[in-house]
PDB file of N, CA and C in Angstrom:
ATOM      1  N   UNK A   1      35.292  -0.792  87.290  1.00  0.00           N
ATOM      2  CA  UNK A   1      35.457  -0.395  85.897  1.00  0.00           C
ATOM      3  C   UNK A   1      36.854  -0.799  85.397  1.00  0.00           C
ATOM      4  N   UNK A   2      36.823  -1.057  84.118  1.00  0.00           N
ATOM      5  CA  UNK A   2      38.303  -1.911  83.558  1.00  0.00           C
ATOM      6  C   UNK A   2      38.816  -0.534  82.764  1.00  0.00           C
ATOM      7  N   UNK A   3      40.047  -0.567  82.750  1.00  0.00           N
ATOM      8  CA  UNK A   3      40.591   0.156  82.116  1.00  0.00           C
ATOM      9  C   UNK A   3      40.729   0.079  80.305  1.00  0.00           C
ATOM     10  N   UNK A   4      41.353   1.110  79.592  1.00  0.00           N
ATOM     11  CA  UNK A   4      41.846   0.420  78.289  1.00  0.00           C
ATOM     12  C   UNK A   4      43.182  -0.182  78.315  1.00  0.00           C
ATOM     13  N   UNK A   5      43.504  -1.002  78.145  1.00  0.00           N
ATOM     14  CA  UNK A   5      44.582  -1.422  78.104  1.00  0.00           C
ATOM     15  C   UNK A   5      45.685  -1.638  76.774  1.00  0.00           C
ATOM     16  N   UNK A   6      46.811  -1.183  76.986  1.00  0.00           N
ATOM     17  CA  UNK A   6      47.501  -0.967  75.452  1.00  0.00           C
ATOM     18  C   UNK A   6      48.752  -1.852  75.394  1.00  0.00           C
ATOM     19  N   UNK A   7      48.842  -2.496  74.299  1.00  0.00           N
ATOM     20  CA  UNK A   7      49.485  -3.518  74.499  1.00  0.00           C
ATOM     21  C   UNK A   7      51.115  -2.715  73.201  1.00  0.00           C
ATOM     22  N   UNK A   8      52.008  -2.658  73.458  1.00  0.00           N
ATOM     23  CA  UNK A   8      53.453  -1.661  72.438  1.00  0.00           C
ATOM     24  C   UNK A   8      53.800  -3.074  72.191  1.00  0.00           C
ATOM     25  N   UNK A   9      54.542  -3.471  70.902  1.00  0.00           N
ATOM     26  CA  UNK A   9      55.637  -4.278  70.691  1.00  0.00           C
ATOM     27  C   UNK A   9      56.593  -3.869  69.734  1.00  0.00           C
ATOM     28  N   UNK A  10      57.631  -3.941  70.185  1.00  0.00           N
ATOM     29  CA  UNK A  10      58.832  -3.439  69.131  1.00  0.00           C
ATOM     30  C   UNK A  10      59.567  -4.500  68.545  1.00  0.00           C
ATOM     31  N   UNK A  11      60.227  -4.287  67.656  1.00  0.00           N
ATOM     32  CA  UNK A  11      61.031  -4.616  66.822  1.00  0.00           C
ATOM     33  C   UNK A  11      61.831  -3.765  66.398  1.00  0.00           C
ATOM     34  N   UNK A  12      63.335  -4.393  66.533  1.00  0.00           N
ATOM     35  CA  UNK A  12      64.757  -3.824  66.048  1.00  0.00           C
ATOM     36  C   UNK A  12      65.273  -4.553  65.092  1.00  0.00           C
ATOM     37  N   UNK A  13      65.190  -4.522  63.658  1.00  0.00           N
ATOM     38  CA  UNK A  13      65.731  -5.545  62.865  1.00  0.00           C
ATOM     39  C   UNK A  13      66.326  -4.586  61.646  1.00  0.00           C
ATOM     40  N   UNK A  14      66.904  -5.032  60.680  1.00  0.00           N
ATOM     41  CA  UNK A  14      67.649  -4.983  59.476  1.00  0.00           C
ATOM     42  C   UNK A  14      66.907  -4.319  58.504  1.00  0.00           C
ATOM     43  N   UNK A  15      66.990  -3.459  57.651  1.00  0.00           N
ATOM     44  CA  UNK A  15      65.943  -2.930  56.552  1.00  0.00           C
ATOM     45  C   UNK A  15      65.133  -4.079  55.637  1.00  0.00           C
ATOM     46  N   UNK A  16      66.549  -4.750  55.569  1.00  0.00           N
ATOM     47  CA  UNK A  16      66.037  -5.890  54.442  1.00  0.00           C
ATOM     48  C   UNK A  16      64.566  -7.110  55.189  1.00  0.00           C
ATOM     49  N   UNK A  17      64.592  -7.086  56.085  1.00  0.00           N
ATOM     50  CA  UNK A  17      63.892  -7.728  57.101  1.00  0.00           C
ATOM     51  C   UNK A  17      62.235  -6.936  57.025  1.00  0.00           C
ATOM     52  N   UNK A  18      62.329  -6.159  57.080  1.00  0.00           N
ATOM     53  CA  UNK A  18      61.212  -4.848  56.948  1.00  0.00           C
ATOM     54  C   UNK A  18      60.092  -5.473  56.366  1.00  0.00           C
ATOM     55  N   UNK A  19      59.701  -5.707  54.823  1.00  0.00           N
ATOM     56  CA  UNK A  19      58.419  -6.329  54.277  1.00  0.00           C
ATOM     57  C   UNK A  19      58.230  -7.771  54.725  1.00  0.00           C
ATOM     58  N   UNK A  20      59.034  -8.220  55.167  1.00  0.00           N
ATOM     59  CA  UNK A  20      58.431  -9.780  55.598  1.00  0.00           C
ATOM     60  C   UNK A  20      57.777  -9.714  57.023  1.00  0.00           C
ATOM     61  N   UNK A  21      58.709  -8.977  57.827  1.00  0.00           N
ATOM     62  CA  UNK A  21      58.063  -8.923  59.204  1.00  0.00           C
ATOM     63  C   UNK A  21      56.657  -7.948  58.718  1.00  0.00           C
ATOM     64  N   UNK A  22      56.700  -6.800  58.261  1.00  0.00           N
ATOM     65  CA  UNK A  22      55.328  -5.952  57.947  1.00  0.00           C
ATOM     66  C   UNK A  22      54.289  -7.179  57.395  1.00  0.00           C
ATOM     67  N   UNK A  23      54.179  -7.793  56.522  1.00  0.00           N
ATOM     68  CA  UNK A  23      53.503  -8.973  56.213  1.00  0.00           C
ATOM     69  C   UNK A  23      53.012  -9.867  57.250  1.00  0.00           C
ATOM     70  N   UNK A  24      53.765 -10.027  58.023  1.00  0.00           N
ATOM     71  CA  UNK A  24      53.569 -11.402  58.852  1.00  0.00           C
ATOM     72  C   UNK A  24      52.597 -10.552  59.956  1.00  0.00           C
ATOM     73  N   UNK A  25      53.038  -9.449  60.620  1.00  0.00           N
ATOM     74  CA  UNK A  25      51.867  -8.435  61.427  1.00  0.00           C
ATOM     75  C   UNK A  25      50.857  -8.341  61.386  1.00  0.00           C
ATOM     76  N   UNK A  26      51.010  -7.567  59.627  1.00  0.00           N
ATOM     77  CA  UNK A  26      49.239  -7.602  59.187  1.00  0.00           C
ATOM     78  C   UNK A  26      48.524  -8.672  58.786  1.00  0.00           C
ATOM     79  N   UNK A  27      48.817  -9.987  58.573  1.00  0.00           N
ATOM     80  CA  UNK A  27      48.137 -11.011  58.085  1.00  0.00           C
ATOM     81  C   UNK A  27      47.926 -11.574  59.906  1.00  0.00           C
ATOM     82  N   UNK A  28      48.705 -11.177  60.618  1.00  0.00           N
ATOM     83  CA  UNK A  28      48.117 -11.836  62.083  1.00  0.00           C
ATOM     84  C   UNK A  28      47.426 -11.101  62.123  1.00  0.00           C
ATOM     85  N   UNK A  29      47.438 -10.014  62.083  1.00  0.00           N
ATOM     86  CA  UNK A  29      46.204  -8.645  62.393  1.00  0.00           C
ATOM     87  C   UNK A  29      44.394  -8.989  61.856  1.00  0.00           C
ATOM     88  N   UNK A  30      45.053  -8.963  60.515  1.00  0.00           N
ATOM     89  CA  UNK A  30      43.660  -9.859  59.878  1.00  0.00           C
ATOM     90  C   UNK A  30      43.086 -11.120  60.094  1.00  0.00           C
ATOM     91  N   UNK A  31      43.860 -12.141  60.331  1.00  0.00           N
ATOM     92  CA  UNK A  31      43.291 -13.666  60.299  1.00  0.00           C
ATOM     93  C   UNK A  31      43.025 -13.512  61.580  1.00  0.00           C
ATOM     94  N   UNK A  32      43.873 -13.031  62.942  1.00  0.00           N
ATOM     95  CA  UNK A  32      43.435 -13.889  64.002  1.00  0.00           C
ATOM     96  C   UNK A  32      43.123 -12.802  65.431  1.00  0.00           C
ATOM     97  N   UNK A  33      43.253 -11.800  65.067  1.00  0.00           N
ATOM     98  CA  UNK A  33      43.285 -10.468  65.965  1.00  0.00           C
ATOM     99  C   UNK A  33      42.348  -9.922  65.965  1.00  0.00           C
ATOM    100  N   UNK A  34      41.766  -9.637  64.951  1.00  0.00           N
ATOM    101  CA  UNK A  34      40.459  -8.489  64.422  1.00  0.00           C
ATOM    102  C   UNK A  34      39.121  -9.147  64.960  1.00  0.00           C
ATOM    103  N   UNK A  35      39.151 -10.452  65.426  1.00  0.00           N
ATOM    104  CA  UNK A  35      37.734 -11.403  65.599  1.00  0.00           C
ATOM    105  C   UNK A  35      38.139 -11.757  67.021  1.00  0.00           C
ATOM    106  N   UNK A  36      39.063 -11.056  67.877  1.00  0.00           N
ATOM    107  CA  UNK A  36      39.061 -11.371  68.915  1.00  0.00           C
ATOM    108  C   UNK A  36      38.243 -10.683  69.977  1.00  0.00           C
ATOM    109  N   UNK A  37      37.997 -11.272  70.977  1.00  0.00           N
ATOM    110  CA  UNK A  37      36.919 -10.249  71.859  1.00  0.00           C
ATOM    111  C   UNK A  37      37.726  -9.514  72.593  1.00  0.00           C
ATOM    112  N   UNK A  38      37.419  -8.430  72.492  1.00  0.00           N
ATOM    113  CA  UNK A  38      37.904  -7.355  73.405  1.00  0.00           C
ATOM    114  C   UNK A  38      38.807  -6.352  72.459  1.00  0.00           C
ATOM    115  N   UNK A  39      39.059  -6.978  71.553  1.00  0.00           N
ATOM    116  CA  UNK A  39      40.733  -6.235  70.627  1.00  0.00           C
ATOM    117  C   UNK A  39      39.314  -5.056  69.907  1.00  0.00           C
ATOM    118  N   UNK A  40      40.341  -3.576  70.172  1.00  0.00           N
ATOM    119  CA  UNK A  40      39.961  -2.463  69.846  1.00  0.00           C
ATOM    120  C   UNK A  40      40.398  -1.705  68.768  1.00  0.00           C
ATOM    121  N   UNK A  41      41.820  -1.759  68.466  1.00  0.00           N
ATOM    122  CA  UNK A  41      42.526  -1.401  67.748  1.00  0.00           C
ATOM    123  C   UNK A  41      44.147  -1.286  67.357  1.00  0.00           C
ATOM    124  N   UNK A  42      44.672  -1.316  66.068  1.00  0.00           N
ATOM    125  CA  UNK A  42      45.980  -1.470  66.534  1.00  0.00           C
ATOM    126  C   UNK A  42      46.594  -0.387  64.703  1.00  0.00           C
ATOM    127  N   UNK A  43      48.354  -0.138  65.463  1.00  0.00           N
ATOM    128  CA  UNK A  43      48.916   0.742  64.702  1.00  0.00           C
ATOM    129  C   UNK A  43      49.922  -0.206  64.305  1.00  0.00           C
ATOM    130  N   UNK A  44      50.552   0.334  63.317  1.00  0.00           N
ATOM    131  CA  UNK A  44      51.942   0.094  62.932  1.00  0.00           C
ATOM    132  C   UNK A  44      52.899   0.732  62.924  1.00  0.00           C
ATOM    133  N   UNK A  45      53.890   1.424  63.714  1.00  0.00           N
ATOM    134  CA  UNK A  45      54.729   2.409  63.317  1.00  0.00           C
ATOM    135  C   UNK A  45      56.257   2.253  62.918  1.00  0.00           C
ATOM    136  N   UNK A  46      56.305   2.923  62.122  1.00  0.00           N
ATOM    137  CA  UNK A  46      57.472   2.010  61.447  1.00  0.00           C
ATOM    138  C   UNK A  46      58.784   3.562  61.461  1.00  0.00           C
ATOM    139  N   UNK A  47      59.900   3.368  61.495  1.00  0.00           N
ATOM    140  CA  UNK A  47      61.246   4.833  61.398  1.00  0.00           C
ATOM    141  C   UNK A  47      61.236   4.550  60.311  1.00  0.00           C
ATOM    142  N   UNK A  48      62.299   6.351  59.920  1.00  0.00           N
ATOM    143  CA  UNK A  48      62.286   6.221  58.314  1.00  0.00           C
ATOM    144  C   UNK A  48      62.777   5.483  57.864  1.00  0.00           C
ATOM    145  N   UNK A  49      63.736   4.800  58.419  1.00  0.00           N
ATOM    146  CA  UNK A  49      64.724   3.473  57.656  1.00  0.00           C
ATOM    147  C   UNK A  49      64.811   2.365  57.703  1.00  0.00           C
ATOM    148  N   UNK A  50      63.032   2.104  58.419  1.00  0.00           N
ATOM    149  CA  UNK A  50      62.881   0.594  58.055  1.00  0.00           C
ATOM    150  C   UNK A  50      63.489   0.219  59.167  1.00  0.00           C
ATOM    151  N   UNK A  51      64.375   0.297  60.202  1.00  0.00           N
ATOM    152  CA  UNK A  51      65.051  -0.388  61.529  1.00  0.00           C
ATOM    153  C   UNK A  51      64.108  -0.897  62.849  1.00  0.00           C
ATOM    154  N   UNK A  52      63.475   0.318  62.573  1.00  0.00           N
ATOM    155  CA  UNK A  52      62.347   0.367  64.189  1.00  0.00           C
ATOM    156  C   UNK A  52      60.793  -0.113  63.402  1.00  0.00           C
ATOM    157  N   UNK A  53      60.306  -1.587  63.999  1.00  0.00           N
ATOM    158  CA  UNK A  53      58.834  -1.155  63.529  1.00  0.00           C
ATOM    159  C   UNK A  53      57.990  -1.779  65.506  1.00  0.00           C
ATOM    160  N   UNK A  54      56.955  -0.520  65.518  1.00  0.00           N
ATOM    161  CA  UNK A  54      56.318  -0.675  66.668  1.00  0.00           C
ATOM    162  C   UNK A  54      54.985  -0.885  66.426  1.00  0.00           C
ATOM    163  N   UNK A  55      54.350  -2.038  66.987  1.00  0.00           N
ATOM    164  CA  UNK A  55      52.715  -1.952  66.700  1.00  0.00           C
ATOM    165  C   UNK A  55      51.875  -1.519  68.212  1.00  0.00           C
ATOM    166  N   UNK A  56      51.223  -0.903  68.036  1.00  0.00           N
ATOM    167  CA  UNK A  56      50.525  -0.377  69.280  1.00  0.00           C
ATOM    168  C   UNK A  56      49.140  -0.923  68.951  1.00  0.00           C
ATOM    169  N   UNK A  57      48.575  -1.414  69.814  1.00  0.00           N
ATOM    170  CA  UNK A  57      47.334  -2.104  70.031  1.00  0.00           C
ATOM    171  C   UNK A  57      46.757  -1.676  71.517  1.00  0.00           C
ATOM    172  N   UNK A  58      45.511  -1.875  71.283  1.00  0.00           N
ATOM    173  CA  UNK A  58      44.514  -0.979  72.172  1.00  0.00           C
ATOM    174  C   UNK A  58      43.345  -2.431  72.647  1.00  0.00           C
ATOM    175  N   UNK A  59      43.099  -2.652  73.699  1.00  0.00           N
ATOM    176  CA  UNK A  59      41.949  -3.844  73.749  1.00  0.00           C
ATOM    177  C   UNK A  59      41.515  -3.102  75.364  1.00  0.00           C
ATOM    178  N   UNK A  60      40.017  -3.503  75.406  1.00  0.00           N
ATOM    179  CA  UNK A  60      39.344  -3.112  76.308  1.00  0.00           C
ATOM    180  C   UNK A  60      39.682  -3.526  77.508  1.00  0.00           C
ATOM    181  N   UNK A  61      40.360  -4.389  77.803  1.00  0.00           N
ATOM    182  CA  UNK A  61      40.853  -4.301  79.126  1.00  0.00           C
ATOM    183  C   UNK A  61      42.054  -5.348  79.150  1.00  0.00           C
ATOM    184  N   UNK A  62      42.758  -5.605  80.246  1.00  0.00           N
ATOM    185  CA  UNK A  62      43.945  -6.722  80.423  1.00  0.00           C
ATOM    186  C   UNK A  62      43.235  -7.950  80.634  1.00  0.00           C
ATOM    187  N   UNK A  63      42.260  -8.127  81.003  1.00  0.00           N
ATOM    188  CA  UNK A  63      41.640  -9.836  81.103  1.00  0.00           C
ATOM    189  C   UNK A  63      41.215 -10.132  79.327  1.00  0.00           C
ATOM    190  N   UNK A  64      41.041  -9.122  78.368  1.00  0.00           N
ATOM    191  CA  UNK A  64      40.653  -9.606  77.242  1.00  0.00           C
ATOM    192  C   UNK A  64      42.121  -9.869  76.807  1.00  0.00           C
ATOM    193  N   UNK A  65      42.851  -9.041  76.408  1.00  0.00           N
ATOM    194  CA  UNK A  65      44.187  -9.230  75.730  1.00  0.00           C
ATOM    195  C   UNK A  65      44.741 -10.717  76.503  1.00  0.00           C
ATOM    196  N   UNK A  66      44.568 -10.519  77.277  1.00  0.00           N
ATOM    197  CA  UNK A  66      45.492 -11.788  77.869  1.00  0.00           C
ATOM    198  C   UNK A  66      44.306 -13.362  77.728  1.00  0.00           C
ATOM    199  N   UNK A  67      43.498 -13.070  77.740  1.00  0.00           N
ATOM    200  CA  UNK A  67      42.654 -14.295  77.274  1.00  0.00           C
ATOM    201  C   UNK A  67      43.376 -14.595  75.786  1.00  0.00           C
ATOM    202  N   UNK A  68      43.375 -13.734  74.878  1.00  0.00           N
ATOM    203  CA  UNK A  68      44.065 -13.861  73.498  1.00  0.00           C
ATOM    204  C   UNK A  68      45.116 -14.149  73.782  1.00  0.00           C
ATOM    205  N   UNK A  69      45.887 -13.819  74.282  1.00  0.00           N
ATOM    206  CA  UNK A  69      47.505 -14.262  74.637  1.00  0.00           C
ATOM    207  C   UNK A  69      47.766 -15.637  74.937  1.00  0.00           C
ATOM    208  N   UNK A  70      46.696 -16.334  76.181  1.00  0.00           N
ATOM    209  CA  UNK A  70      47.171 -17.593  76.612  1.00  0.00           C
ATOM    210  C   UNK A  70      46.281 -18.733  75.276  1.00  0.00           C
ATOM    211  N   UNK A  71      45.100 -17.890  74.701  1.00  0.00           N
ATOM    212  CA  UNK A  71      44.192 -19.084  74.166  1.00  0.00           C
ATOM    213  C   UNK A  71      44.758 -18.924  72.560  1.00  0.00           C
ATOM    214  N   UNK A  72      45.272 -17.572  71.860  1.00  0.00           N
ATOM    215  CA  UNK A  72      45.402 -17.641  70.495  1.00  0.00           C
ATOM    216  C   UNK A  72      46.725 -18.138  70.010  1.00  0.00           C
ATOM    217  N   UNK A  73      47.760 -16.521  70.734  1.00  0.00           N
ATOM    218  CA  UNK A  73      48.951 -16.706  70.257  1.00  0.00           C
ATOM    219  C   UNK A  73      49.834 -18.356  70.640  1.00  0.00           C
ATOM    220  N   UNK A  74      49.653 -18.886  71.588  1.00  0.00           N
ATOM    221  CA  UNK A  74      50.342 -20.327  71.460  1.00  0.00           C
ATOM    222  C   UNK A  74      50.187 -21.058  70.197  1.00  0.00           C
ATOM    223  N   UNK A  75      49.019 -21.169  69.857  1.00  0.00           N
ATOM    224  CA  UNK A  75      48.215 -21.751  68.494  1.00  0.00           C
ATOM    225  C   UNK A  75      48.900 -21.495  67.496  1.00  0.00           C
ATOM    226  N   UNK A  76      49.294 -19.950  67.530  1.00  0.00           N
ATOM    227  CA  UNK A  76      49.122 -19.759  65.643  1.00  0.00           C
ATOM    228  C   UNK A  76      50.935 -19.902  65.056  1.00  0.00           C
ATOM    229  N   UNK A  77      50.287 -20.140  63.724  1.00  0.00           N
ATOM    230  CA  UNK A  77      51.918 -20.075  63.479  1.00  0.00           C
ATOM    231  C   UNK A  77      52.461 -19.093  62.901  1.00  0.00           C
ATOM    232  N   UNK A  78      51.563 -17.950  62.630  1.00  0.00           N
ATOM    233  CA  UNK A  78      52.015 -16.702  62.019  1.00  0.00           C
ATOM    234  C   UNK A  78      53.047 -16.228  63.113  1.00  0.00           C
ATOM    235  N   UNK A  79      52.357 -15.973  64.946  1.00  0.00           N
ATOM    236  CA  UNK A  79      52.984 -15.172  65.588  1.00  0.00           C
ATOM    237  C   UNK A  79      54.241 -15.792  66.497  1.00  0.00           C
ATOM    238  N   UNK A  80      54.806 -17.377  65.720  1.00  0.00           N
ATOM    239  CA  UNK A  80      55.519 -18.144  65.819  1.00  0.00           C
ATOM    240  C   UNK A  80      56.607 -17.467  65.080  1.00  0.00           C
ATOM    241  N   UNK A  81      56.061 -17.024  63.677  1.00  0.00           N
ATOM    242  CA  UNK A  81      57.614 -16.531  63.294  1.00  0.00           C
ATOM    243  C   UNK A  81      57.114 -14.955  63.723  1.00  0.00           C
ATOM    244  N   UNK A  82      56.570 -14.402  63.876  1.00  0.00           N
ATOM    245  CA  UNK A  82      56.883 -13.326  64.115  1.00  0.00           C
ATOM    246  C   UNK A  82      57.655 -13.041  65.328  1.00  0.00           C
ATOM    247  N   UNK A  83      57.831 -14.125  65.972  1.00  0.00           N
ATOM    248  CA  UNK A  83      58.696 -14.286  67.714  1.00  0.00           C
ATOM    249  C   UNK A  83      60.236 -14.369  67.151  1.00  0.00           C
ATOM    250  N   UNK A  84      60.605 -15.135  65.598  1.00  0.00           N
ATOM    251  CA  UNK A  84      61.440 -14.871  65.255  1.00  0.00           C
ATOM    252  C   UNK A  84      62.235 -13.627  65.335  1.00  0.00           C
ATOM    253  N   UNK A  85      61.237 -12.440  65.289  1.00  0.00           N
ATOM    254  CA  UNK A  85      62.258 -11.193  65.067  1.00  0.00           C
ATOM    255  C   UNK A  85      62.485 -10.034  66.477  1.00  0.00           C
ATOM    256  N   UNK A  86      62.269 -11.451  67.418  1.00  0.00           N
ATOM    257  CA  UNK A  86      62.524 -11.037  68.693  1.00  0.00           C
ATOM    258  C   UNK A  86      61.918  -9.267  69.532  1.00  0.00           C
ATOM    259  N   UNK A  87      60.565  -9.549  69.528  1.00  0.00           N
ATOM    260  CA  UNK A  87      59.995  -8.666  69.997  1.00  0.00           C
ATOM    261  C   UNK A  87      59.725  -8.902  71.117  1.00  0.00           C
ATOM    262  N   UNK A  88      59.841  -7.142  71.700  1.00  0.00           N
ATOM    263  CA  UNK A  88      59.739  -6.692  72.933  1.00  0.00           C
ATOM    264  C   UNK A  88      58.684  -6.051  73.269  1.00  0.00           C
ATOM    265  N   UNK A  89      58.041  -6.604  74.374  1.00  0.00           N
ATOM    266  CA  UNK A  89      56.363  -5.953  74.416  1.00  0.00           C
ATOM    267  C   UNK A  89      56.128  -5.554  76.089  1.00  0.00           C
ATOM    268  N   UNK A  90      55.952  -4.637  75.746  1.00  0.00           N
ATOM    269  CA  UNK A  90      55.250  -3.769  76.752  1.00  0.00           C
ATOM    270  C   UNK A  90      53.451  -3.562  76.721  1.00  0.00           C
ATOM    271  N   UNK A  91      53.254  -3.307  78.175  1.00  0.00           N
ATOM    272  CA  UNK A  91      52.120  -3.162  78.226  1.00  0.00           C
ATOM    273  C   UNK A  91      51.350  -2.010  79.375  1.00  0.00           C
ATOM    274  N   UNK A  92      50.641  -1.274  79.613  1.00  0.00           N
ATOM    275  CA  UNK A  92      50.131   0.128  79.698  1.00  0.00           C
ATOM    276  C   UNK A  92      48.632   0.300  79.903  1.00  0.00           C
ATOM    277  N   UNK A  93      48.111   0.730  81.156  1.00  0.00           N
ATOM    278  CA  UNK A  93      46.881   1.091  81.650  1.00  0.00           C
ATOM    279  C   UNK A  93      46.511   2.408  81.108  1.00  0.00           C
ATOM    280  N   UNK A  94      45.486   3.038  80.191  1.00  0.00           N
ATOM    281  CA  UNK A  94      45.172   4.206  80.294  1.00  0.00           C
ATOM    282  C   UNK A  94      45.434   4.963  81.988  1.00  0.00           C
ATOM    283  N   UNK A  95      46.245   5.802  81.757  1.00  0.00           N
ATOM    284  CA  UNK A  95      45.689   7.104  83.208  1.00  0.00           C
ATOM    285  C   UNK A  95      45.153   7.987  83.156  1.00  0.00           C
ATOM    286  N   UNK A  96      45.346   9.142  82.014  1.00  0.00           N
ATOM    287  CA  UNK A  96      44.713  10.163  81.918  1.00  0.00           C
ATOM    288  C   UNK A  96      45.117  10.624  80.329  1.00  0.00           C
ATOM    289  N   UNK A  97      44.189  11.065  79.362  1.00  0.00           N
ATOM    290  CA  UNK A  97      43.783  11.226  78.350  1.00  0.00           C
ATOM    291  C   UNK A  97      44.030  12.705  78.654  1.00  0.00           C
ATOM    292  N   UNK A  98      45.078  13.568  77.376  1.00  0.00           N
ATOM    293  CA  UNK A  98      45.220  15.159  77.698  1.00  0.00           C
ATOM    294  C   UNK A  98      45.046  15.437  76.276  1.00  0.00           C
ATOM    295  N   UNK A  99      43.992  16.231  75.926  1.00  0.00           N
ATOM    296  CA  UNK A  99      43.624  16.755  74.698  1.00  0.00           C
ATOM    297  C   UNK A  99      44.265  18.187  74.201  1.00  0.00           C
ATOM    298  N   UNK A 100      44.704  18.340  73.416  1.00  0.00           N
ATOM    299  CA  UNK A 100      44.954  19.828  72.473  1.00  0.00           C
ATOM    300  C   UNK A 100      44.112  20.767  73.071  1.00  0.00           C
ATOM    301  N   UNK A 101      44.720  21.905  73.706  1.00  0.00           N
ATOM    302  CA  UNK A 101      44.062  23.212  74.702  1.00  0.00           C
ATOM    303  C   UNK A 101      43.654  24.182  73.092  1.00  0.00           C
ATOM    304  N   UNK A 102      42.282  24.300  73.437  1.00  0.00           N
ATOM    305  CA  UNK A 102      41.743  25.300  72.466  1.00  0.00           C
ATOM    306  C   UNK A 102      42.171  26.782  72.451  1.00  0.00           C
ATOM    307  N   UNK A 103      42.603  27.047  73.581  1.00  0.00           N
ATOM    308  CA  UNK A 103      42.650  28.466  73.939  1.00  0.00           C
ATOM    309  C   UNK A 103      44.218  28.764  73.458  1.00  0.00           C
TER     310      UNK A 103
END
């Protein structure tokens, strides 16, 4: 059985920097991410001041994400500049899922 696998990338940049990089994310998100096999889901999280933005993405296992990795991202030129703003990516096996105690 494959795990979920979660793919973090951060970004540390400038406020003024903020809507172009947010742009360039979601238009990769849409054109070339969303039609990929295996890709499950993904966040944007951004601090209040615009400095920190983190996208968290979710894909059904590490052989799908990384099929996208070696076959898409080389290709495109969106996530060409988005390499511009020097992101750091981490990556994460589900272990254990802990839900809100009712009691």
């Amino acid at each position: 059985m494959q795990n979920t696998y979660y793919v973090i990338v951060r970004f540390n940049i400038q406020q003024e920097q903020f809507q172009t990089l947010h742009s360039l994310i979601t238009a990769f998100f849409e054109q070339e991410v969303h039609a990929a096999t295996g890709f499950i889901s993904s966040q944007i999280l951004v601090s209040e001041d615009k400095t920190l933005v983190t996208n968290y993405a979710t894909w059904e296992s590490k052989e799908t994400f990384d099929t996208f990795a070696e076959e898409v991202v080389p290709k495109s030129e969106i996530s060409k500049k988005i390499a511009d703003f020097n992101p750091v990516r981490e990556t994460f096996y589900e272990f254990e899922y802990l839900e809100k105690s009712t009691s």
